[in-house]
Protein backbone atom coordinates (compact mmCIF):
# COMPACT_ATOMS: atom_id res chain seq x y z
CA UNK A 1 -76.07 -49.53 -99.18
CA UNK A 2 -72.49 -48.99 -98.45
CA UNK A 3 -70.83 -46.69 -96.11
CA UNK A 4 -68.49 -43.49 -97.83
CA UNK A 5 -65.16 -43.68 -95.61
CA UNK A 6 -64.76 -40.90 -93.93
CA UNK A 7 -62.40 -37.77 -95.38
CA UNK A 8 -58.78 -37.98 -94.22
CA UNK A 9 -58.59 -34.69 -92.11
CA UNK A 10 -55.32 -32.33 -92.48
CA UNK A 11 -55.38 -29.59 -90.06
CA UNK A 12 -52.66 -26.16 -90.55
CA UNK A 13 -51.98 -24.98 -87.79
CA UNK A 14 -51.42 -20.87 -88.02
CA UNK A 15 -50.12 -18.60 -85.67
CA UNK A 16 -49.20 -14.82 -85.99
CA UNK A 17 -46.71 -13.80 -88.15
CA UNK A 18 -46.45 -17.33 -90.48
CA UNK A 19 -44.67 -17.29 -93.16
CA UNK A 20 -47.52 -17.76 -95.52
CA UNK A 21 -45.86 -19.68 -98.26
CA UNK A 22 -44.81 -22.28 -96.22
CA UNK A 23 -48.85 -22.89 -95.61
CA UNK A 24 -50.57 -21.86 -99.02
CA UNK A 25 -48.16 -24.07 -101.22
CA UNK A 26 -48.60 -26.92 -99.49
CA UNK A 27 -52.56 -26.31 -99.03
CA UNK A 28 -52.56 -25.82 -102.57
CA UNK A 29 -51.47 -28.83 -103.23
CA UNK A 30 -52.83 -31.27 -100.13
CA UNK A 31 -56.46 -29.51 -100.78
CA UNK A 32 -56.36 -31.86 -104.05
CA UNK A 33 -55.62 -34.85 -101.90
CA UNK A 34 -58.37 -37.85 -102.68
CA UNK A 35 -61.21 -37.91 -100.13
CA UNK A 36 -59.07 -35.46 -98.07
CA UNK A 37 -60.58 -32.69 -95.96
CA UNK A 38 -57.99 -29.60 -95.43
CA UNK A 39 -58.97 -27.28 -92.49
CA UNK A 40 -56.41 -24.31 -91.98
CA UNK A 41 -56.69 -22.96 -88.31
CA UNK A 42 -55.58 -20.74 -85.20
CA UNK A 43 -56.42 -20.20 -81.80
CA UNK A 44 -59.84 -18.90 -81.05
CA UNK A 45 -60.37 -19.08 -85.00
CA UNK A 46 -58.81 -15.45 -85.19
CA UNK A 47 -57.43 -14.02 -88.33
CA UNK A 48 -53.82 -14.40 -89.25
CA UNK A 49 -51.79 -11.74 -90.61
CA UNK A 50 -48.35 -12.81 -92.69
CA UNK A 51 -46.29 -10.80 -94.13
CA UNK A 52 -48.82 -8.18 -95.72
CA UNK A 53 -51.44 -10.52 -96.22
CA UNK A 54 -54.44 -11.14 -93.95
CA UNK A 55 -55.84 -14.80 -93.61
CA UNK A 56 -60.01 -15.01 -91.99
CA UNK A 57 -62.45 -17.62 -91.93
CA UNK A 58 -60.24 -19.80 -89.44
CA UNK A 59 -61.36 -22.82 -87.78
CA UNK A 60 -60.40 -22.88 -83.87
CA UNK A 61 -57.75 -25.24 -83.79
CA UNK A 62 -58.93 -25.69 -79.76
CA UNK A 63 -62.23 -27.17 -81.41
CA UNK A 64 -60.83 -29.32 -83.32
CA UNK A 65 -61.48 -32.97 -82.17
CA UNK A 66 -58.48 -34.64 -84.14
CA UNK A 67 -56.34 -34.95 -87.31
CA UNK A 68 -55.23 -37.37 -89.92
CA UNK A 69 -52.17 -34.82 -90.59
CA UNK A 70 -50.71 -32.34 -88.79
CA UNK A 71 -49.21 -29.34 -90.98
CA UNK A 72 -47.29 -26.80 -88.94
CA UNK A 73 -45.77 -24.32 -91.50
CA UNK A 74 -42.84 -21.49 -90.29
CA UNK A 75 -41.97 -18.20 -89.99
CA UNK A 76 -40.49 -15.33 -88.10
CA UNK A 77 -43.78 -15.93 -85.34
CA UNK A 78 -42.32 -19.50 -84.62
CA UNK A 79 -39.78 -17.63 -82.23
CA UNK A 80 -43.29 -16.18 -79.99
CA UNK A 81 -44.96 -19.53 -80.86
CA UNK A 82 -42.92 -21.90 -79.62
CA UNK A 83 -43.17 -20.80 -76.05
CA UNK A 84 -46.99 -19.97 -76.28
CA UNK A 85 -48.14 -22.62 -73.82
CA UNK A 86 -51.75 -22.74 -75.08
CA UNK A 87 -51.11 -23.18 -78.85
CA UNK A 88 -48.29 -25.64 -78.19
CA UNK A 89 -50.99 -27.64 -76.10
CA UNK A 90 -53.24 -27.78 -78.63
CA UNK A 91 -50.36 -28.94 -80.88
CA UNK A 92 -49.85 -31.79 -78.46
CA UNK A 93 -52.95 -32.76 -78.31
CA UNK A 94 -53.62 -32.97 -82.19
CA UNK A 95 -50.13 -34.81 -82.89
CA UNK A 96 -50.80 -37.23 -80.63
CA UNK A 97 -53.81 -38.56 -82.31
CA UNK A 98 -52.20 -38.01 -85.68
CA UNK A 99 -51.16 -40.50 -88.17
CA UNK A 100 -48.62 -38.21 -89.96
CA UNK A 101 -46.75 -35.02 -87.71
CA UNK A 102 -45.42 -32.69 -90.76
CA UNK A 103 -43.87 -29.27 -90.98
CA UNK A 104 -42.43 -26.95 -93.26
CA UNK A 105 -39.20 -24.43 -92.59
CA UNK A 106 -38.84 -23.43 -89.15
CA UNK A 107 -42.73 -25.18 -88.43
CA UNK A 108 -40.36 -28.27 -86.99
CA UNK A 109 -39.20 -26.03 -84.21
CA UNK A 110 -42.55 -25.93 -82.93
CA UNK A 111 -42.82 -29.87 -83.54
CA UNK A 112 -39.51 -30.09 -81.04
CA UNK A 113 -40.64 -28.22 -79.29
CA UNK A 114 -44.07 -29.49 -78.64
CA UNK A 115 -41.98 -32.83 -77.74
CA UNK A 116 -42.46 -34.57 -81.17
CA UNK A 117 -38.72 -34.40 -82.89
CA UNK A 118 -36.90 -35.91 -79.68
CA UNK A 119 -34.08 -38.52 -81.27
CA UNK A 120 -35.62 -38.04 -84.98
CA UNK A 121 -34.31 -37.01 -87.99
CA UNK A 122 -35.87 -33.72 -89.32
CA UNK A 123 -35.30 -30.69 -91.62
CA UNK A 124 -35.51 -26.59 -91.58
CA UNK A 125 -34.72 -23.69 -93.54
CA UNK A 126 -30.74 -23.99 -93.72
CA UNK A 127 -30.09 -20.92 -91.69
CA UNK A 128 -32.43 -21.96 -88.42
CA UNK A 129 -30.78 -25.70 -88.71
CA UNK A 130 -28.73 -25.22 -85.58
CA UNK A 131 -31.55 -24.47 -83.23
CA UNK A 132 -32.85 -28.12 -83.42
CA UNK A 133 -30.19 -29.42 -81.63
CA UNK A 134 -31.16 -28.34 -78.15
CA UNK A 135 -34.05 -30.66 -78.42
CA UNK A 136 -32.47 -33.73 -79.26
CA UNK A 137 -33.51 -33.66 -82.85
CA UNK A 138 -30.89 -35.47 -85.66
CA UNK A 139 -30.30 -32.59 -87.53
CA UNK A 140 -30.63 -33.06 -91.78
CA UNK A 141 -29.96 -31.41 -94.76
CA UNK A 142 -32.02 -32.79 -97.12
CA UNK A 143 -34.96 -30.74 -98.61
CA UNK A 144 -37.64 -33.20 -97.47
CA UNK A 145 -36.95 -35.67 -94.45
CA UNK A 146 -39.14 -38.58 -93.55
CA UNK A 147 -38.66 -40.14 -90.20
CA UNK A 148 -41.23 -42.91 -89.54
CA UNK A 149 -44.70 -41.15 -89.58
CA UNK A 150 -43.07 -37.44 -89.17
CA UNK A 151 -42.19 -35.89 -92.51
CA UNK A 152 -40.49 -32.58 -92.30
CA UNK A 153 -39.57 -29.33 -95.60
CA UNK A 154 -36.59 -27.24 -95.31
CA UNK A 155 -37.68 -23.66 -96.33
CA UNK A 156 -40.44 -21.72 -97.64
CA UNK A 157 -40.14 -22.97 -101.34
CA UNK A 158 -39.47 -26.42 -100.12
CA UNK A 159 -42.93 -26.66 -98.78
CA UNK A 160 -43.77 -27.75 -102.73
CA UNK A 161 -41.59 -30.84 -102.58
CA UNK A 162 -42.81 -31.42 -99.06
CA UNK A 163 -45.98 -31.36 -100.45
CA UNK A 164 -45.88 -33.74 -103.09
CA UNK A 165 -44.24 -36.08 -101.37
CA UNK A 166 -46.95 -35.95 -98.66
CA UNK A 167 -49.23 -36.21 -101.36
CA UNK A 168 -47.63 -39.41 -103.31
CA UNK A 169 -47.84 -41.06 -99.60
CA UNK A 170 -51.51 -40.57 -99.55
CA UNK A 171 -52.43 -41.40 -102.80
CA UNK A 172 -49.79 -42.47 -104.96
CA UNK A 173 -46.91 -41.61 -106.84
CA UNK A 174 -48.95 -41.80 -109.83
CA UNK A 175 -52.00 -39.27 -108.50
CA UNK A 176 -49.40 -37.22 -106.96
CA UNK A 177 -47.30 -36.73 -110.38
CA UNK A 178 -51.07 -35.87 -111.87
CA UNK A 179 -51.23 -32.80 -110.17
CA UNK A 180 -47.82 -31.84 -110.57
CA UNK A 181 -48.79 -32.03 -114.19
CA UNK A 182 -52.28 -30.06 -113.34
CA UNK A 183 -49.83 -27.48 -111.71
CA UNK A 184 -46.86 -27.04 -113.79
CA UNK A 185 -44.31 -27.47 -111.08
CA UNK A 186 -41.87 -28.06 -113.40
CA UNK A 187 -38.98 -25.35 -111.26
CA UNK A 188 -36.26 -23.81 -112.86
CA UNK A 189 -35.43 -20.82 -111.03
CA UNK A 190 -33.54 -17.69 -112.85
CA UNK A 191 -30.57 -18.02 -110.19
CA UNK A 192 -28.62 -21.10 -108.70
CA UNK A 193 -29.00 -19.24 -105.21
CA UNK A 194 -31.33 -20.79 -103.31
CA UNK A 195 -29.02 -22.20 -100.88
CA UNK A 196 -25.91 -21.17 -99.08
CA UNK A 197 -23.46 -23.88 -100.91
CA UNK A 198 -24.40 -22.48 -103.96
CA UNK A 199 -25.52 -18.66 -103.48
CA UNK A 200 -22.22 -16.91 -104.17
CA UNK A 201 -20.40 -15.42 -100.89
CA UNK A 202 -21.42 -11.67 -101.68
CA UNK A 203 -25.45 -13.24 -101.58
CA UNK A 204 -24.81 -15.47 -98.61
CA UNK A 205 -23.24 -12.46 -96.50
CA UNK A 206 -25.33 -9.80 -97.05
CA UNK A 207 -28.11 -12.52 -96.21
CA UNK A 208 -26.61 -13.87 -92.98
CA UNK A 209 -26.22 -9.71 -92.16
CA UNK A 210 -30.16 -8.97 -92.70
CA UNK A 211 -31.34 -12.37 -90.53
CA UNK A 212 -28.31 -11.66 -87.86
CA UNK A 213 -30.25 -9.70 -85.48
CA UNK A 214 -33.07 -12.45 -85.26
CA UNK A 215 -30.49 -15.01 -85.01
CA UNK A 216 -30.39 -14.36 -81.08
CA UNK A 217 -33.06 -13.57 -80.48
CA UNK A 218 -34.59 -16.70 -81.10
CA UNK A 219 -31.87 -19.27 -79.79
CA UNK A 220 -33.21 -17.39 -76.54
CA UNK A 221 -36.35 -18.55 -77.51
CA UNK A 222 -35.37 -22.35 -78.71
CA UNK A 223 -33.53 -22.58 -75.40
CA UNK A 224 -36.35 -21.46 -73.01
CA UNK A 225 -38.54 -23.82 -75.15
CA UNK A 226 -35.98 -26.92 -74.53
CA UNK A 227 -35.61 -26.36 -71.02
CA UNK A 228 -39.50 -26.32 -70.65
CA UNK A 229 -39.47 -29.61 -72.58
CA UNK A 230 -37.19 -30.83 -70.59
CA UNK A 231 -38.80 -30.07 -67.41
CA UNK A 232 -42.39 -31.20 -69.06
């Protein structure tokens, strides 16, 4: 009688105000990993609420004994998040045990500043890229970055590629292009404005306008959260 191995475990970490894209594509993907266990959770197991939509039935990341994977996905919460002492412990504690740190968008801010993107290479949505640099982190452009075990999306709707490419580590190119097939994710998006070297400068402005405000706002917050690291 042989033994089954035992399920690789991915954990997503969730916090308030996630961007929930950067979670449910990935999870949507990663949940057809082979012999793969997906647990999405938050402190104290409480529900989640992103942008309009409500998320229940959490695990408690605190009771959570380890992880394969770490997933930490962005959003407009990573500014409170990344100074929340208790969930950034808990981060800690899971990445250290993990065999793969990942993130998606503005997630990596909350790897760097949990301690995990010191002197690597590693990825964000374009217009947050700047705030990595007060934790050490090699700053890149590309839409998914691997450096050694961490592998890190730029934003949102990069979370797919992320996610494949997660995927084809686990099991294969070959599995991963499967469900690709199974899924269609074949892009080809009405407008060639999904980033700022190609939006045109009418798009890019009016965007850089809307996110302004939250653009200080949370270099406050990245800098408070380096100087803690830094102190840690």
């Amino acid at each position: 009688m042989t033994v089954a191995a035992a399920k690789l475990s991915i954990v997503i970490a969730l916090y308030p105000d996630v961007t929930h894209l950067d979670f449910t594509g990935p999870h949507q993907v990663l949940s057809r990993a082979l012999n793969a266990e997906v647990t999405v959770a938050s402190m104290g197991g409480r529900d989640i609420a992103a942008e309009g939509l409500v998320f229940t039935g959490l695990a408690d990341l605190a009771a959570l004994p380890r992880c394969d994977l770490l997933l930490v996905p962005g959003g407009y919460g990573a500014t409170e998040a990344m100074l929340d002492e208790a969930f950034l412990s808990e981060i800690r504690r899971l990445g250290a045990g993990a065999t793969y740190l990942t993130s998606v968008c503005t997630g990596s801010l909350i790897l760097a500043a949990a301690g995990f993107l010191t002197g690597k290479r590693a990825a964000t949505h374009w217009a947050w890229r700047a705030l990595l640099a007060p934790f050490g982190v090699i700053v890149d452009t590309g839409r998914v970055v691997r450096d050694g075990n961490i592998i890190t999306g730029g934003g949102v709707t990069a979370g797919l590629d992320f996610a494949f490419t997660v995927l084809a580590e686990l099991c294969g190119d070959a599995y991963a292009q499967t469900v690709q097939l199974g899924l269609e994710y074949a892009p080809a998006p009405p407008f060639n404005a999904g980033r700022p070297e190609t939006a045109p400068p009418a798009v890019l402005a009016a965007f850089n306008s809307r996110v302004g405000p939250t653009v200080a706002a949370r270099r406050v917050a990245v800098e408070e959260a380096a100087r803690r690291l830094q102190l840690a």
